[in-house]
C-alpha atoms as a PDB file:
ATOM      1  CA  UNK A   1       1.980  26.590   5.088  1.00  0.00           C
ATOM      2  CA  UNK A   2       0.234  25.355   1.882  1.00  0.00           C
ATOM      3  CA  UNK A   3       1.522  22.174   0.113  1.00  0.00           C
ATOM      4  CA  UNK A   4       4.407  22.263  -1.829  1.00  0.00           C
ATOM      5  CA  UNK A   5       4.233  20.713  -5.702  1.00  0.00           C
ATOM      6  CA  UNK A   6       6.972  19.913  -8.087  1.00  0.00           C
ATOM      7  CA  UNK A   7       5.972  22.454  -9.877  1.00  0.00           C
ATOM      8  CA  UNK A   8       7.013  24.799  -7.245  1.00  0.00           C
ATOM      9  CA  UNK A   9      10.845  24.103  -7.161  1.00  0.00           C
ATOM     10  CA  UNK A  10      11.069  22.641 -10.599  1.00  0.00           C
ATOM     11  CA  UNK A  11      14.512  23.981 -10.706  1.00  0.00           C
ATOM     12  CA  UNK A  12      15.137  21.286  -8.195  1.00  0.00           C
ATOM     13  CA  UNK A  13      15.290  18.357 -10.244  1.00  0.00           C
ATOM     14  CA  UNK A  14      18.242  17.068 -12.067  1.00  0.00           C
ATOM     15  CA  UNK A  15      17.329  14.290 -15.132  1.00  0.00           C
ATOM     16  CA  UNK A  16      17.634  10.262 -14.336  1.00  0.00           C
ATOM     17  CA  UNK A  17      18.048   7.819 -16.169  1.00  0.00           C
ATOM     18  CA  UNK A  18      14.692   6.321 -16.631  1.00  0.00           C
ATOM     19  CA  UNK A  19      11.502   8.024 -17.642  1.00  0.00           C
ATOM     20  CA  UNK A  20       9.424  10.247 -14.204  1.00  0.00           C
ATOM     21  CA  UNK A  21       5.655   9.761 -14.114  1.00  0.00           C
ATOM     22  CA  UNK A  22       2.905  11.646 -11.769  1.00  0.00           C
ATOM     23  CA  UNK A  23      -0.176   9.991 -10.578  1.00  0.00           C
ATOM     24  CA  UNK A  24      -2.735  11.830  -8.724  1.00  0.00           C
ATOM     25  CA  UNK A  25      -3.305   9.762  -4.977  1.00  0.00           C
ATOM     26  CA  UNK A  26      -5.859  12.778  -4.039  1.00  0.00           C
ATOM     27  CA  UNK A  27      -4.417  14.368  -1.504  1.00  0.00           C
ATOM     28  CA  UNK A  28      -1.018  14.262  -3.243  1.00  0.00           C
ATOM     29  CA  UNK A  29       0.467  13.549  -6.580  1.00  0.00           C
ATOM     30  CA  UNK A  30       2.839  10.766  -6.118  1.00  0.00           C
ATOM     31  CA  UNK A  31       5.884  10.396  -8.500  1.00  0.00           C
ATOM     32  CA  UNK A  32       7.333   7.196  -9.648  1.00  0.00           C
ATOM     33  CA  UNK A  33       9.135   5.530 -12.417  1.00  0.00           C
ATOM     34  CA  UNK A  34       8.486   2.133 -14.294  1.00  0.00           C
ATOM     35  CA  UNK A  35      10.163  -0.529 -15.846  1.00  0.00           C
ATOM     36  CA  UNK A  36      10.034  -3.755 -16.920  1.00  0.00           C
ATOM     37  CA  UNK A  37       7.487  -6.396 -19.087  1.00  0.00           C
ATOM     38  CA  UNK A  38       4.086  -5.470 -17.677  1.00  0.00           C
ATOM     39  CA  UNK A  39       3.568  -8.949 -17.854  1.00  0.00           C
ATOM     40  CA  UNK A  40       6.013 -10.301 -15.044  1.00  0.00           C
ATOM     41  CA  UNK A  41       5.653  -9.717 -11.682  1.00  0.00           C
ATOM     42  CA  UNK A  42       5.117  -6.336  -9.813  1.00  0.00           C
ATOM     43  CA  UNK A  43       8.171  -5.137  -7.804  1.00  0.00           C
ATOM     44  CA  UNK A  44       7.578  -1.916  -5.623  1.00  0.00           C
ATOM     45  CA  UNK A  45      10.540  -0.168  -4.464  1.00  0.00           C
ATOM     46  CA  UNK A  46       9.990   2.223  -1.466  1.00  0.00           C
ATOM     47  CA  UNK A  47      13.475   4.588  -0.655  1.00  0.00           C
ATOM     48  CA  UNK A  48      14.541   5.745   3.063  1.00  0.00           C
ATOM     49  CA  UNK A  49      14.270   9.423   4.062  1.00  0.00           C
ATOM     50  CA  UNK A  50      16.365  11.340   2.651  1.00  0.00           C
ATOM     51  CA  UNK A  51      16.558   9.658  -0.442  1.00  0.00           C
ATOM     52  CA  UNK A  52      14.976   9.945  -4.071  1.00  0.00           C
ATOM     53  CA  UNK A  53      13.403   6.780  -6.224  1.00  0.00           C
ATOM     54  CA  UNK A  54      17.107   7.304  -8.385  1.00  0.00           C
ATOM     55  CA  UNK A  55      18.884   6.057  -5.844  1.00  0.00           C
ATOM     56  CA  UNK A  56      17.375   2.093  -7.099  1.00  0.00           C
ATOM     57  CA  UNK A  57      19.015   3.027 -10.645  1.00  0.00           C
ATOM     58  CA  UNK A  58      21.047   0.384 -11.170  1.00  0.00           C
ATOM     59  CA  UNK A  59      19.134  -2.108  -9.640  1.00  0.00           C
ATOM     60  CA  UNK A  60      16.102  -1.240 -11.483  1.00  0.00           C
ATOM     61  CA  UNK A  61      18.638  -1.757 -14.202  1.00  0.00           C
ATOM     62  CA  UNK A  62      19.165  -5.373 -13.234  1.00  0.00           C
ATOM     63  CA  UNK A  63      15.609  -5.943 -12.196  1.00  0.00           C
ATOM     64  CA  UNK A  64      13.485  -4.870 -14.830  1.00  0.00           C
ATOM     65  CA  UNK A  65      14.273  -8.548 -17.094  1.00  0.00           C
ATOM     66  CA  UNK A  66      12.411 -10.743 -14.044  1.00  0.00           C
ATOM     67  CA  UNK A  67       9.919  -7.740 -12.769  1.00  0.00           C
ATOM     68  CA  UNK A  68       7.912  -5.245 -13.601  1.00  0.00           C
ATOM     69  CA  UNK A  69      10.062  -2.476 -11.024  1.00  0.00           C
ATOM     70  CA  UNK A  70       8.090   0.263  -9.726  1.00  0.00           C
ATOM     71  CA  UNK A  71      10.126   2.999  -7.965  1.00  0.00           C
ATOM     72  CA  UNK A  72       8.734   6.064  -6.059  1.00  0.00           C
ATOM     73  CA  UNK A  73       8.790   9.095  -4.092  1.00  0.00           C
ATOM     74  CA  UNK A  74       6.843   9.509  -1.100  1.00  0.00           C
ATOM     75  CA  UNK A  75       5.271  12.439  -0.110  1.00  0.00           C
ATOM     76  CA  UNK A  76       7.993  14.632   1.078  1.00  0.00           C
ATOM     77  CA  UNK A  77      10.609  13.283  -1.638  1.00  0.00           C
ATOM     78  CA  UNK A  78      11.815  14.468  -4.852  1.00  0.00           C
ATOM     79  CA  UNK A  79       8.427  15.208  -7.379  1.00  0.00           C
ATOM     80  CA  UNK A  80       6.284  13.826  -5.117  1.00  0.00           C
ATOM     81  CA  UNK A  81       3.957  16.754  -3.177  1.00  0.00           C
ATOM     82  CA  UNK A  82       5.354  17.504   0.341  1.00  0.00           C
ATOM     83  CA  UNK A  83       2.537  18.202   2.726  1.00  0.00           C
ATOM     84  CA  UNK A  84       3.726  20.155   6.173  1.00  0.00           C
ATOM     85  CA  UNK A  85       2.089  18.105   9.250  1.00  0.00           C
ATOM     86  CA  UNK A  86       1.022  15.027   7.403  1.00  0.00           C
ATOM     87  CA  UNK A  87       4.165  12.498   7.759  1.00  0.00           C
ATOM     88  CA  UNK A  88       3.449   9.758   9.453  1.00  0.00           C
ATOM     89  CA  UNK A  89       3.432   5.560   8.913  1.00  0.00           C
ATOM     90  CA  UNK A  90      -0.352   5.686   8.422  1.00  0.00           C
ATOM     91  CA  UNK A  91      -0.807   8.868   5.820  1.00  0.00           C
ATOM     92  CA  UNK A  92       2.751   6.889   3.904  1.00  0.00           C
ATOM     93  CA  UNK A  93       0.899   3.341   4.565  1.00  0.00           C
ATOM     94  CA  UNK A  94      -2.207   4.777   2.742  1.00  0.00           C
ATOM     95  CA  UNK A  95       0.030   6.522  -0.048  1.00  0.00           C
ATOM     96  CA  UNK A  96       1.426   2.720  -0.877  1.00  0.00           C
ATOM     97  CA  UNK A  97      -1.410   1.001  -0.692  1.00  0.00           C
ATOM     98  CA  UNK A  98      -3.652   3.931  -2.838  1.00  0.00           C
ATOM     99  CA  UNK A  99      -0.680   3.421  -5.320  1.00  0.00           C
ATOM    100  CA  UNK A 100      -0.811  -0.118  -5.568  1.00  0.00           C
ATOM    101  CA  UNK A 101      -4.846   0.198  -6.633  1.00  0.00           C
ATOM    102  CA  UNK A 102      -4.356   3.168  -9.085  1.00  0.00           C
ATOM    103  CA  UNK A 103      -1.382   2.094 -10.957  1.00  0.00           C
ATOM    104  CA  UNK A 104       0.365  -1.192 -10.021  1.00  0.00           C
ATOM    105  CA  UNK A 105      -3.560  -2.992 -10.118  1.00  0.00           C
ATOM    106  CA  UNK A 106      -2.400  -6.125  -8.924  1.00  0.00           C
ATOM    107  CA  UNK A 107      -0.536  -8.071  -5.824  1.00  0.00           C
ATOM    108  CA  UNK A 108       3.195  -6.983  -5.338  1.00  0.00           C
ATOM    109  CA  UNK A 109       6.237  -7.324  -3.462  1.00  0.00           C
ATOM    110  CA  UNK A 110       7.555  -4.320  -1.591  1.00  0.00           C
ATOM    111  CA  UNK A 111      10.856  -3.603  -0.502  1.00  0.00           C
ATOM    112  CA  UNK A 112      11.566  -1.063   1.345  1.00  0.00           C
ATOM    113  CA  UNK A 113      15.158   0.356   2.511  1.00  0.00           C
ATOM    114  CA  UNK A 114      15.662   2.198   6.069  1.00  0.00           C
ATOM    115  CA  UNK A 115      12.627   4.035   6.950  1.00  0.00           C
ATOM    116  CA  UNK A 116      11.007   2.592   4.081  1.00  0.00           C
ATOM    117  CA  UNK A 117      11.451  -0.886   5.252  1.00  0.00           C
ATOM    118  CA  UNK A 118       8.760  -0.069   8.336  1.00  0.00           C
ATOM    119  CA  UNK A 119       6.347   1.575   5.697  1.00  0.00           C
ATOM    120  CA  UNK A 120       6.947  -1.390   3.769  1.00  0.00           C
ATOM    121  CA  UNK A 121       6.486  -3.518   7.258  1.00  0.00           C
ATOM    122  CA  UNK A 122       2.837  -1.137   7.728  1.00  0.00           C
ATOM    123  CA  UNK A 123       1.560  -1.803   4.370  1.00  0.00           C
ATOM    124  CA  UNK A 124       2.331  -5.354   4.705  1.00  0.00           C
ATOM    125  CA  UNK A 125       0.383  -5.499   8.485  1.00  0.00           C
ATOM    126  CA  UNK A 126      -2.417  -3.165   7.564  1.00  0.00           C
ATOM    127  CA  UNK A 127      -2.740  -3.317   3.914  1.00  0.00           C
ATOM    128  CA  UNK A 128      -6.153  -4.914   2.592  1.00  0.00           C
ATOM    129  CA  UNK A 129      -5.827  -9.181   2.183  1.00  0.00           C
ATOM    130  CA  UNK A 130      -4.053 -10.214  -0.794  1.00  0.00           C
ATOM    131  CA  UNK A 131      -2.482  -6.651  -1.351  1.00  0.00           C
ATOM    132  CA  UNK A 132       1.437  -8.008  -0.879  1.00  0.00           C
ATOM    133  CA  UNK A 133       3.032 -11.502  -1.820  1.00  0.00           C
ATOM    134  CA  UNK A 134       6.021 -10.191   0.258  1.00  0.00           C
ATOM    135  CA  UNK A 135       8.035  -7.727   2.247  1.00  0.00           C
ATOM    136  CA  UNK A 136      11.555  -7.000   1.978  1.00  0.00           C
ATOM    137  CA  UNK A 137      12.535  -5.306   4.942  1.00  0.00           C
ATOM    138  CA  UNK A 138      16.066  -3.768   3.882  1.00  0.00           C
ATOM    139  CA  UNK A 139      17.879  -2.801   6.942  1.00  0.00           C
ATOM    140  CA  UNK A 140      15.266  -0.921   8.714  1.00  0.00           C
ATOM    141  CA  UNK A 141      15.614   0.943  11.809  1.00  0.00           C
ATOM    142  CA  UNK A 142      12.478  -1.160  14.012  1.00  0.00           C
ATOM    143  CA  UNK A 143      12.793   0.188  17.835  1.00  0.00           C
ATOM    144  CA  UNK A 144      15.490   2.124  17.083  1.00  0.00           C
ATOM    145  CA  UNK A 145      13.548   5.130  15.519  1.00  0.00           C
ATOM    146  CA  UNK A 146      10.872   4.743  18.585  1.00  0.00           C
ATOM    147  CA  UNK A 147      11.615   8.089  20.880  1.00  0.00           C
ATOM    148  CA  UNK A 148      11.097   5.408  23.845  1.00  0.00           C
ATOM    149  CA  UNK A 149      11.823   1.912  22.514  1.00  0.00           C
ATOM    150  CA  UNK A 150      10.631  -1.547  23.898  1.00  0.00           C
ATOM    151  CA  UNK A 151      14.453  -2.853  22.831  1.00  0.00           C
ATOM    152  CA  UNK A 152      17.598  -1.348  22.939  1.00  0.00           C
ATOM    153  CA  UNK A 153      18.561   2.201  22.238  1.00  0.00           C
ATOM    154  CA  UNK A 154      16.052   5.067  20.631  1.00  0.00           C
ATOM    155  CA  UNK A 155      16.979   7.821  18.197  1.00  0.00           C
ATOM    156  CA  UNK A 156      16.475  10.753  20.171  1.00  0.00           C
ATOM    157  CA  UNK A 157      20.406  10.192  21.240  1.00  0.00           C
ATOM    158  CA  UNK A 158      21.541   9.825  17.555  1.00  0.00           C
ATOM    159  CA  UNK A 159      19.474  10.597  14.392  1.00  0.00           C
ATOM    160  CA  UNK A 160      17.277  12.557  16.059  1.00  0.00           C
ATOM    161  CA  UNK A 161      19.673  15.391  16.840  1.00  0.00           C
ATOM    162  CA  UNK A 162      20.001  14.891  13.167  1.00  0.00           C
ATOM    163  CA  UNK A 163      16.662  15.305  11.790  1.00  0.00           C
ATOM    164  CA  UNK A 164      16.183  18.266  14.186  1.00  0.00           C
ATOM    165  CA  UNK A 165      19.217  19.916  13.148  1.00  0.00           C
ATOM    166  CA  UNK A 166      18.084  19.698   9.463  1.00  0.00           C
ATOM    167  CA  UNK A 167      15.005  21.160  10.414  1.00  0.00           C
ATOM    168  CA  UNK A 168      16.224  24.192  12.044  1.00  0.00           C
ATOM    169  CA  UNK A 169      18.283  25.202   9.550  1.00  0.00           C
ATOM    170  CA  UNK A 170      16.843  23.787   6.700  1.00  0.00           C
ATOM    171  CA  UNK A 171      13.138  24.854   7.965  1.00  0.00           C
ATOM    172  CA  UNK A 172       9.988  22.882   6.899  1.00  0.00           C
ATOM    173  CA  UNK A 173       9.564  21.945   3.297  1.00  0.00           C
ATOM    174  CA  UNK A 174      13.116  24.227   2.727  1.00  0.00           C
ATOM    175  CA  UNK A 175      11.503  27.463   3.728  1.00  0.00           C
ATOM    176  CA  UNK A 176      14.729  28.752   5.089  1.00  0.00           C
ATOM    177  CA  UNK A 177      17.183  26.078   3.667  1.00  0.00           C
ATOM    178  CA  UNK A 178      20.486  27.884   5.837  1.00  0.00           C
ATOM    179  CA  UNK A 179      22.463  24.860   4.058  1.00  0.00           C
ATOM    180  CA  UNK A 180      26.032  27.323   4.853  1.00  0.00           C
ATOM    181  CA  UNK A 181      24.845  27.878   8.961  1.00  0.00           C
ATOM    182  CA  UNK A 182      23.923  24.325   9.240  1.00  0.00           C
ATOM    183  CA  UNK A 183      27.285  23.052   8.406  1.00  0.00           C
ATOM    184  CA  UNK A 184      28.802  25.811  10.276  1.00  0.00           C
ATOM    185  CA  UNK A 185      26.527  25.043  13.654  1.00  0.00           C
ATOM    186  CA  UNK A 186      26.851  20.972  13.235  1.00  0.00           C
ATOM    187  CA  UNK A 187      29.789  20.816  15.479  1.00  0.00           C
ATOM    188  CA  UNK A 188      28.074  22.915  18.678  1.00  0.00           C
ATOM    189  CA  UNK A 189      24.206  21.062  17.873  1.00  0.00           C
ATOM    190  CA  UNK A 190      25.415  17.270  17.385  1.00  0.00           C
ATOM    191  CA  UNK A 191      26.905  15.184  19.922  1.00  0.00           C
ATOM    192  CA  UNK A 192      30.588  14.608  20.138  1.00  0.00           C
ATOM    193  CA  UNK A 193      30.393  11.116  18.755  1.00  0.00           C
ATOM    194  CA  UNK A 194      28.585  12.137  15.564  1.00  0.00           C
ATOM    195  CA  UNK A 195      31.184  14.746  14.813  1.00  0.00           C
ATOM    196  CA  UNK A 196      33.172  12.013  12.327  1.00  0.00           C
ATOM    197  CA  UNK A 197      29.828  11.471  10.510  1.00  0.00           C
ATOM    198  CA  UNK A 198      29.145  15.288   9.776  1.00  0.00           C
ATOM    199  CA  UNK A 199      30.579  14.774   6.321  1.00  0.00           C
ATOM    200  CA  UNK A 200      28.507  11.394   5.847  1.00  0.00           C
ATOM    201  CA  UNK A 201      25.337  12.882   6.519  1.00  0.00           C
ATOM    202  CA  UNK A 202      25.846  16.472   4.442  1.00  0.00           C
ATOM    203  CA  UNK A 203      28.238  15.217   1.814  1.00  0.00           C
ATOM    204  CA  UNK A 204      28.380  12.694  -0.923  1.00  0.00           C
ATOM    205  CA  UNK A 205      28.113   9.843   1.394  1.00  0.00           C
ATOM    206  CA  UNK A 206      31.860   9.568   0.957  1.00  0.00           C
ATOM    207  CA  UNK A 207      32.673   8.951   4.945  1.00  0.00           C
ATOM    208  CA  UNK A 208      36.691  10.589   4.802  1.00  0.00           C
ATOM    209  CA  UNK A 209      34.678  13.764   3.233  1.00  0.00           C
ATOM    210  CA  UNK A 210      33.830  17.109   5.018  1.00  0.00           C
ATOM    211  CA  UNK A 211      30.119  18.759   4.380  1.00  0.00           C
ATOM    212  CA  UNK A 212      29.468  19.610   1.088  1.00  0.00           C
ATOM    213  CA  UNK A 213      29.752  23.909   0.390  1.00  0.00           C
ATOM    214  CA  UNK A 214      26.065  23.647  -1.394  1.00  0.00           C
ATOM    215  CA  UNK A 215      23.251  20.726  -0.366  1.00  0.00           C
ATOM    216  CA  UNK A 216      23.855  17.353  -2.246  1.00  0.00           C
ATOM    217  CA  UNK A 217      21.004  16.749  -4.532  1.00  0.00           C
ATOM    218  CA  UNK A 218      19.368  13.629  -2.365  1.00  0.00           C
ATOM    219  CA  UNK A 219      18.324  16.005   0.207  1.00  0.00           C
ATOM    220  CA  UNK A 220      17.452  19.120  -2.363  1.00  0.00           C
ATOM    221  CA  UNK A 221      14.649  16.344  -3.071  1.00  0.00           C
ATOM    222  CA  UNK A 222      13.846  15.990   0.384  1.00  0.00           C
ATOM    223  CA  UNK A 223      11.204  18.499   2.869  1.00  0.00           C
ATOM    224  CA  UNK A 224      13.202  18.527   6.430  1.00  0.00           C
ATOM    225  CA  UNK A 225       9.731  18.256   8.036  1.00  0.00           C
ATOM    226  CA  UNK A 226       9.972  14.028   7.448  1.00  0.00           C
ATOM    227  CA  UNK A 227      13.084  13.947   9.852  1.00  0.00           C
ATOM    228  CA  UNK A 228      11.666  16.181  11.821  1.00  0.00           C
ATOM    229  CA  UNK A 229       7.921  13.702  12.503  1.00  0.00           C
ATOM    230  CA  UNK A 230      10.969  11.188  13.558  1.00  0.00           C
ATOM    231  CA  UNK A 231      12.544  13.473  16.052  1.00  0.00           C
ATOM    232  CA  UNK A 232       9.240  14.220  17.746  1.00  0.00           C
ATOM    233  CA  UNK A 233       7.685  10.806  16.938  1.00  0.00           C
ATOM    234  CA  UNK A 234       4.591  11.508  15.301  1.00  0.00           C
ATOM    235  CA  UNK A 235       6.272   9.624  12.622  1.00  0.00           C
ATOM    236  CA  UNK A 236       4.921   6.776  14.552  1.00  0.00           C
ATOM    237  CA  UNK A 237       1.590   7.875  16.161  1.00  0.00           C
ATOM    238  CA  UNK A 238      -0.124   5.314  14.573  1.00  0.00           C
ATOM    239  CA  UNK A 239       1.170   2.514  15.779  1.00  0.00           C
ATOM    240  CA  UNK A 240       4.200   1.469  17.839  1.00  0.00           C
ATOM    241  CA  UNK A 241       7.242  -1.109  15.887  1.00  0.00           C
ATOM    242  CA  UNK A 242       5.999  -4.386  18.423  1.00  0.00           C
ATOM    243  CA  UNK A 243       2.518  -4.136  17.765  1.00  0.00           C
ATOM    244  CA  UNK A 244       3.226  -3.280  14.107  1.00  0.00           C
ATOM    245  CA  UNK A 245       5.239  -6.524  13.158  1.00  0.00           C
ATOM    246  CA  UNK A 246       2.689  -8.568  14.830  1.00  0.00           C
ATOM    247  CA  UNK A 247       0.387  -7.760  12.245  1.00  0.00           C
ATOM    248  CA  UNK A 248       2.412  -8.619   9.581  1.00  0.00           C
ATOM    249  CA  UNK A 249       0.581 -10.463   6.789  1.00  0.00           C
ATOM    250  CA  UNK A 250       2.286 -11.937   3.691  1.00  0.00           C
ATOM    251  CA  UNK A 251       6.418 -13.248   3.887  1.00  0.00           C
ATOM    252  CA  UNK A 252       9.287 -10.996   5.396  1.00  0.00           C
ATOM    253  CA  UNK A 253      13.068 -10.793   3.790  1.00  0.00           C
ATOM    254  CA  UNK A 254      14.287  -9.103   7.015  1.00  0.00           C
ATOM    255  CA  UNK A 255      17.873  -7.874   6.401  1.00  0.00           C
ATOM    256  CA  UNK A 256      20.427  -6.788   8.590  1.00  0.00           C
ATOM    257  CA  UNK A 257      23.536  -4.846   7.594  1.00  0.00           C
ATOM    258  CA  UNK A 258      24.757  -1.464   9.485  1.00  0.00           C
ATOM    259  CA  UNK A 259      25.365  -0.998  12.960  1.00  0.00           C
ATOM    260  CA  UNK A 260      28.297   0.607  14.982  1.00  0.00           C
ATOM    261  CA  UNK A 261      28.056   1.195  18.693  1.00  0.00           C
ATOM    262  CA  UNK A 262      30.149   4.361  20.220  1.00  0.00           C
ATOM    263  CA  UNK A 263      32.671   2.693  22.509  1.00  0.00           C
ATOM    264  CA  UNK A 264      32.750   5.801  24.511  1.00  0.00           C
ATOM    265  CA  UNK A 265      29.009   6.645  25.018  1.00  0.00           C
ATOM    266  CA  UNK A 266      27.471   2.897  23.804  1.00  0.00           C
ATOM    267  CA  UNK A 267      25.251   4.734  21.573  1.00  0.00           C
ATOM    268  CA  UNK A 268      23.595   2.998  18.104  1.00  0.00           C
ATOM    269  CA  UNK A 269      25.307   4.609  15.144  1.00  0.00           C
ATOM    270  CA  UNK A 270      23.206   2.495  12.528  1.00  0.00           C
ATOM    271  CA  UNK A 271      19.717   1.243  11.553  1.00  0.00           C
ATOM    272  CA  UNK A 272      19.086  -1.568  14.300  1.00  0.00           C
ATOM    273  CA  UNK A 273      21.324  -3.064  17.263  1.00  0.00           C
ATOM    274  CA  UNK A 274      21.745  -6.994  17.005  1.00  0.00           C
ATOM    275  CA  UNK A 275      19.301  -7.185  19.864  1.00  0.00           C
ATOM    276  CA  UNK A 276      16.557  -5.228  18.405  1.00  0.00           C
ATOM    277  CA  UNK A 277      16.908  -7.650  14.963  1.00  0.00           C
ATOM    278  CA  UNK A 278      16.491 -10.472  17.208  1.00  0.00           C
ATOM    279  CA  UNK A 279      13.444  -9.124  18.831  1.00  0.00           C
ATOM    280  CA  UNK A 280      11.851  -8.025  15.012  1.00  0.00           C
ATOM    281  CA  UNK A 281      12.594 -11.448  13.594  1.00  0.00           C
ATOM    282  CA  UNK A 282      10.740 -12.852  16.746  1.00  0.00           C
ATOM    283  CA  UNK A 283       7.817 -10.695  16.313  1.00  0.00           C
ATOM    284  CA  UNK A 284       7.282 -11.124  13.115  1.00  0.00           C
ATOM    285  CA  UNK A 285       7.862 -14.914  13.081  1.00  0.00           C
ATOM    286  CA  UNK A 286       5.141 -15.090  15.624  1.00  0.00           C
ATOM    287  CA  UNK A 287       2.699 -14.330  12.903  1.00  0.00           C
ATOM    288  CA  UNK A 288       3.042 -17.746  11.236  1.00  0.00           C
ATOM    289  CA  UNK A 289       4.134 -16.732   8.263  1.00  0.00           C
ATOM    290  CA  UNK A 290       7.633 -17.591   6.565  1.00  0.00           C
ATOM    291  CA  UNK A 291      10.464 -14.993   7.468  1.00  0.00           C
ATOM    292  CA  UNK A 292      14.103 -15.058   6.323  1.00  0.00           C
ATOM    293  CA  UNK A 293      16.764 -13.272   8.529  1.00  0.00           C
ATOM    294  CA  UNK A 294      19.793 -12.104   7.001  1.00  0.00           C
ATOM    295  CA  UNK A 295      22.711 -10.668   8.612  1.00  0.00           C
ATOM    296  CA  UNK A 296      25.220  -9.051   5.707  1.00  0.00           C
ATOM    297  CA  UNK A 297      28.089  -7.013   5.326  1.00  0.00           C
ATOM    298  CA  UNK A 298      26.919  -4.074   3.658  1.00  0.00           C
ATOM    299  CA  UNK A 299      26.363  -0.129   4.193  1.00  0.00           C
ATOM    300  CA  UNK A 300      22.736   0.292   5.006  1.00  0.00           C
ATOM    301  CA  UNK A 301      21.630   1.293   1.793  1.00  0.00           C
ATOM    302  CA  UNK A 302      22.862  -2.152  -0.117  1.00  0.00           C
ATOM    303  CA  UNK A 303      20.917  -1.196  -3.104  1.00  0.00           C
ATOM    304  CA  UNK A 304      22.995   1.550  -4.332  1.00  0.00           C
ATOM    305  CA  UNK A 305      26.520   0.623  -3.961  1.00  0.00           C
ATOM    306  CA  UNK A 306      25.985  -2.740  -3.953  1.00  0.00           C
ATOM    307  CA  UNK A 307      23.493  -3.238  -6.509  1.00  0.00           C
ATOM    308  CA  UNK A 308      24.559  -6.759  -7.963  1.00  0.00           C
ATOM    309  CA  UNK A 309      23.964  -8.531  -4.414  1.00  0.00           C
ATOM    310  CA  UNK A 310      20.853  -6.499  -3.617  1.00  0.00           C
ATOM    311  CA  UNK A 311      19.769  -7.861  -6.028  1.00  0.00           C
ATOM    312  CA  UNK A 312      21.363 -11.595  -5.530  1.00  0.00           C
ATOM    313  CA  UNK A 313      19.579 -11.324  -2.133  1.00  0.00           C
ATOM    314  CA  UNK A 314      16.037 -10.489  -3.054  1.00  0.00           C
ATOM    315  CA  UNK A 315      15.623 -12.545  -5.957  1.00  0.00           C
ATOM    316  CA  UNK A 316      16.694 -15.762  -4.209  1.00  0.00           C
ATOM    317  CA  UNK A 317      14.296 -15.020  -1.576  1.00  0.00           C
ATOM    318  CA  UNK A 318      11.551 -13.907  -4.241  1.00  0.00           C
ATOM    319  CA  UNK A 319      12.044 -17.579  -5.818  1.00  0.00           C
ATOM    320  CA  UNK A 320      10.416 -18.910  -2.845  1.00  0.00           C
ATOM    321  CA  UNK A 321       7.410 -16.904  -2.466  1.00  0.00           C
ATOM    322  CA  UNK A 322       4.163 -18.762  -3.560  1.00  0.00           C
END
């Protein structure tokens, strides 16, 4: 299958508030918004799978007088070319990084939310010297979106039925998208204990809400094939989570916000168990460099309907860095 440009499923898109740009990475063309006095620092904002740059709006709203926000798409999201067999933490870690050089053109602090958070973590470890002042690791799912984990549960008993149910019927960069059969097959595919989530994770994020009839726009924007390289773990080929935070380089915000455990089957319904945040502050504390640890009450994406404290959070932490 060839790659897939925006230009190919313009009738995708849906306008946002602030103004889309494309910049040409060479093997993809990378879309991303900016805000903010060009002048003040550089703020890179990397979204979890699944979700668009828009989803930052209103932060980048609140942001944009201290920083200069960058938000964008990786490849597989929203504008941003999707390329079938080529997701995976080092082809996203050398996205970033060829971003950072083209267009941001000096040191910056990344935050990234979910699966962005452990791009965020790889740029951070593997990045060149100097590249990142600091990481803000926004509820990210370390060990727990290993197929075979050093710590605590994996994903192959929770999101991964997930991802690979979104890639059945969806099919790789929406070749098929069967949006009606997926809903209709969720129930006999998923697990018993995800059955309450079904309208979570195909609706409006409203949790009392069934499946939406037609796909919600966040994953129109979205090629199934990135849940998919999470589900068969070549997401992670290039390095394991341990080894990863070890490597770390510059100052970690680690937060920690949403985690349920089934009482019938003890499986993780959330990002990261309390164990395996333990273990990630350790690892990454054995680097030597300064990490915060913050445990919060919040839905794992804090920077949407919590924008105000996201942004409380980060900036007291970002007052700190050197």
């Amino acid at each position: 299958m060839s790659m897939s440009e925006a230009a190919d499923r313009a009738d995708t898109f849906v306008p946002h508030r602030y103004r889309e740009q494309l910049v040409d990475l060479g093997e993809i063309r990378m879309n991303y918004v900016a805000e903010g006095d060009p002048a003040a620092p550089a703020l890179l904002l990397i979204p979890a799978q699944g979700e668009s740059w828009w989803g930052y709006e209103d932060a980048i709203g609140l942001l944009s007088s201290r920083f200069q926000v960058f938000a964008i798409d990786l490849r597989g999201q929203g504008r941003t070319t999707w390329t079938p067999g080529r997701y995976n933490l080092g082809t996203w870690g050398a996205d970033v990084e060829r971003f950072i050089d083209l267009v941001i053109q000096r040191p910056v602090i990344v935050a990234g939310n979910s699966s962005g958070g452990i791009i965020t973590a790889y740029v951070a470890a593997y990045g060149k010297p100097g590249l990142v002042r600091g990481a803000i690791l926004e509820d990210p799912p370390l060990f727990s979106s290993q197929a075979a984990p050093p710590y605590g549960p994996g994903m192959m008993q929770t999101l991964g039925p997930i991802f690979r149910l979104w890639a059945k019927w969806l099919g790789p960069q929406w070749s098929v998208g069967d949006w009606t059969g997926m809903v209709k097959a969720a129930p006999d595919e998923l697990p018993a204990f995800l059955h309450p989530g079904i309208g979570f994770m195909m609706g409006d994020g409203d949790p009392g809400a069934g499946a939406s009839a037609t796909p919600v726009q966040h994953l129109k924007e979205y090629d199934p094939e990135w849940g998919q390289a999470w589900a068969d773990d070549t997401a992670n080929a290039s390095v394991d989570h341990a080894t990863l935070l070890a490597q770390v380089k510059s100052p970690v915000l680690l937060t920690h916000h949403f985690h349920i455990t089934d009482p019938d089957t003890g499986q993780l319904m959330g990002a990261m168990t309390d164990l395996q945040a333990a273990q990630a502050r350790r690892l990454l504390e054995s680097t030597g460099r300064p990490v915060t640890f913050i445990p919060l009450d919040a839905p794992h994406t804090m920077h949407e309907p919590m924008a105000q404290h996201y942004v409380d959070v980060i900036t007291e932490w970002i007052k700190a860095l050197p």
